[in-house]
C-alpha atoms as a PDB file:
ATOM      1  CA  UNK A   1     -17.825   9.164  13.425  1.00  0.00           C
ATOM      2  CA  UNK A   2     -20.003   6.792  10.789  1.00  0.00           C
ATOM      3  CA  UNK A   3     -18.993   3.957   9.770  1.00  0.00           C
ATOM      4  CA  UNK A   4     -18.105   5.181   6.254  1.00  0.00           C
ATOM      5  CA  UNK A   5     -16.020   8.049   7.215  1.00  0.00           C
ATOM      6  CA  UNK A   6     -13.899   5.591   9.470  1.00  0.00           C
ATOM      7  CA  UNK A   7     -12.688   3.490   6.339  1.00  0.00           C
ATOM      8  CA  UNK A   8     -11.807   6.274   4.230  1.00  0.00           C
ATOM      9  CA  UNK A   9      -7.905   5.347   4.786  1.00  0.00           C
ATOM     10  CA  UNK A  10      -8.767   1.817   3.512  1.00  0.00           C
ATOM     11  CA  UNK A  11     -10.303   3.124   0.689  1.00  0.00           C
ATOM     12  CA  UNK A  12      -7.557   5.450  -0.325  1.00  0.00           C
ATOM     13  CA  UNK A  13      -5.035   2.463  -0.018  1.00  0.00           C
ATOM     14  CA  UNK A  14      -7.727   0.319  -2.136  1.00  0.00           C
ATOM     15  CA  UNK A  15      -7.747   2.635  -4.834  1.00  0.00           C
ATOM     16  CA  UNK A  16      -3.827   3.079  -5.292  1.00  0.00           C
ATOM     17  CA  UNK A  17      -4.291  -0.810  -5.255  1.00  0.00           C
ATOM     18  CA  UNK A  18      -6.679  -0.944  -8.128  1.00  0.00           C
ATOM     19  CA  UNK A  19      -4.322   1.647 -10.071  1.00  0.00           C
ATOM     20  CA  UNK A  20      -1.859  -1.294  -9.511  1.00  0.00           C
ATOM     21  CA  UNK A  21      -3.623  -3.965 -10.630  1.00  0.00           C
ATOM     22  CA  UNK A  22      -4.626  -2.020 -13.779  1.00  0.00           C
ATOM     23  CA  UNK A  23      -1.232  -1.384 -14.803  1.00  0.00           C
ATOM     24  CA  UNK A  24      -0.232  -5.523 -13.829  1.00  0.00           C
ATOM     25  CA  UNK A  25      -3.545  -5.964 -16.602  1.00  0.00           C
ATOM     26  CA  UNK A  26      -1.962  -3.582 -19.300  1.00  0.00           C
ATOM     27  CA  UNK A  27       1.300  -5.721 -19.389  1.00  0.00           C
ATOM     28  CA  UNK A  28       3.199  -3.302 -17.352  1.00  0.00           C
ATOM     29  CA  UNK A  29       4.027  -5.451 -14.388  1.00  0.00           C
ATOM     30  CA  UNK A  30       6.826  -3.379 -12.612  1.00  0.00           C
ATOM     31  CA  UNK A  31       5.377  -0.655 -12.357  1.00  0.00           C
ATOM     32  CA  UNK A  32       2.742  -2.231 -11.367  1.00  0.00           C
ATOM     33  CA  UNK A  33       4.158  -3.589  -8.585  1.00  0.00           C
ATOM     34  CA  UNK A  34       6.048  -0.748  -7.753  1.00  0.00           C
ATOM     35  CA  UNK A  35       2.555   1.204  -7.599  1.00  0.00           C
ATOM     36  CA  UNK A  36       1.423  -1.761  -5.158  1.00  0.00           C
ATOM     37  CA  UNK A  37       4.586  -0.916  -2.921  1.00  0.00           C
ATOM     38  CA  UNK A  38       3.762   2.513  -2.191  1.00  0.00           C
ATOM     39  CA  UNK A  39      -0.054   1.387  -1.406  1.00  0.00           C
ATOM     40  CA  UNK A  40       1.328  -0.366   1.157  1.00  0.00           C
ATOM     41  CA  UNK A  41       3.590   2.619   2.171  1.00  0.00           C
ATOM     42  CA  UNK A  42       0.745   4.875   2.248  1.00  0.00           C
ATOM     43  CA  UNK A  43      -0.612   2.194   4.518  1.00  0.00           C
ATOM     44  CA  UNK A  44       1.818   2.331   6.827  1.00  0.00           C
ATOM     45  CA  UNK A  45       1.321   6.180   6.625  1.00  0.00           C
ATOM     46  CA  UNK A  46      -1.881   6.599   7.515  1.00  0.00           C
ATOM     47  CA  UNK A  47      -1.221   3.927  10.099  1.00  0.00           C
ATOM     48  CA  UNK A  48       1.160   5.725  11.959  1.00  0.00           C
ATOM     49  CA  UNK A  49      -0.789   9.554  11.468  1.00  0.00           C
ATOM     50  CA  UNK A  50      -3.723   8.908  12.550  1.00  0.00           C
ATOM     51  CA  UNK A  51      -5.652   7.587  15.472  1.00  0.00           C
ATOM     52  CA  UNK A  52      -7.253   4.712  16.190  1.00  0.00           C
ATOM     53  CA  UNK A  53     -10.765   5.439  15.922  1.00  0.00           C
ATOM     54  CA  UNK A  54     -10.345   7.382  12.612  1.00  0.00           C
ATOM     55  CA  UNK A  55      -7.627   4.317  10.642  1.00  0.00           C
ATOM     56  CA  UNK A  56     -10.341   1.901  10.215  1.00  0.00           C
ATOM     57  CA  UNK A  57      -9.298  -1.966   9.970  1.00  0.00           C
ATOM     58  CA  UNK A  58      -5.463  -0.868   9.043  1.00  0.00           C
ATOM     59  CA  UNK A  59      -5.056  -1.719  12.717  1.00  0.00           C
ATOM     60  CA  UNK A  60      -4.675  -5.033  13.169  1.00  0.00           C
ATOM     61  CA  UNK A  61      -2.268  -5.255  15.771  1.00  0.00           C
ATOM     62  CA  UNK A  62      -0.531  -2.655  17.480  1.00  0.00           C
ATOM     63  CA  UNK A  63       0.948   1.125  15.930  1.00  0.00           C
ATOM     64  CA  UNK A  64       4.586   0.231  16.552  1.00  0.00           C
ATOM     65  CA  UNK A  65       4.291  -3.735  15.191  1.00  0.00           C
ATOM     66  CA  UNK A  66       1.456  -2.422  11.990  1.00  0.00           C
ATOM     67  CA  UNK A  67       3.944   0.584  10.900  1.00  0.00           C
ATOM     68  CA  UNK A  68       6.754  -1.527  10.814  1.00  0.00           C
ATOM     69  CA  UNK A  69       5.680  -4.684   9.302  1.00  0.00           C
ATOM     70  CA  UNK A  70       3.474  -2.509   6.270  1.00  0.00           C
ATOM     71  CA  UNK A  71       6.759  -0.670   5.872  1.00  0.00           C
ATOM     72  CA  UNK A  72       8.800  -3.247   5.965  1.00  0.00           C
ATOM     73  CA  UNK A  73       6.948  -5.362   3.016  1.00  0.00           C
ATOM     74  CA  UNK A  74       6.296  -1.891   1.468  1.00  0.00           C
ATOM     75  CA  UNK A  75       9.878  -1.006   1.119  1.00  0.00           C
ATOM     76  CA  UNK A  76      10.651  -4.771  -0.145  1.00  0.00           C
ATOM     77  CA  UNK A  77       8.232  -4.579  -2.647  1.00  0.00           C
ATOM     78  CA  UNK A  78       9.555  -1.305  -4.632  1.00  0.00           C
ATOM     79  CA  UNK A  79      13.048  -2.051  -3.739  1.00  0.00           C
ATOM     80  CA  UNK A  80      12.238  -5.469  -5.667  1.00  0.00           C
ATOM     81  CA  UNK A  81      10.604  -3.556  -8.350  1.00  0.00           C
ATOM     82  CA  UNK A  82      12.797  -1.397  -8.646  1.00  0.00           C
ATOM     83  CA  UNK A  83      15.641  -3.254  -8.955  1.00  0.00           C
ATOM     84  CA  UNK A  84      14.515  -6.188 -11.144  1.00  0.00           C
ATOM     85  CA  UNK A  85      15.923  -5.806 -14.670  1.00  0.00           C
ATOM     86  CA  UNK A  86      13.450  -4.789 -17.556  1.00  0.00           C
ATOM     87  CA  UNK A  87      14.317  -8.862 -19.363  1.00  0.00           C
ATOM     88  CA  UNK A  88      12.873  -7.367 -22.618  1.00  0.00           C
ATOM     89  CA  UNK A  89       9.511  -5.794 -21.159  1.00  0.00           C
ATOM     90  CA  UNK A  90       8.998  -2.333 -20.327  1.00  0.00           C
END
């Protein structure tokens, strides 16, 4: 498998990432941060689908301990953006 191919799942989770940090830029910070939560959802997707010569550097540690934690902040970050109250901004 090239090297490229390999880090396609990093580059998908990049991209939602950017889509985040574009909305945070246009003043629109929850969802923003919400978008930024499921990146690192889809994360901990593609870290528990597929193996470990095709997820690229999404494995840092092992399956079990990577799916968790990456779910675990995931979930805390759109629960948290979710959940925070609009104070006057959309």
């Amino acid at each position: 498998m090239t090297a490229l191919r390999r880090q396609i799942p990093v580059l998908v989770v990049v991209g939602v990432i950017v889509a985040a940090v574009v909305l945070v830029l246009a003043d629109r910070w929850r969802r923003g941060a919400f978008v930024f939560g499921i990146a690192v959802l889809v994360a901990a997707g593609l870290r528990l689908l597929l193996t470990e010569d095709r997820v690229g550097i999404l494995a840092v540690r092992s399956r079990a301990f990577d799916t968790f934690s990456l779910a675990l902040v995931g979930g805390a970050v759109v629960w948290l953006a979710v959940s925070i109250d609009p104070l006057g901004t959309d």
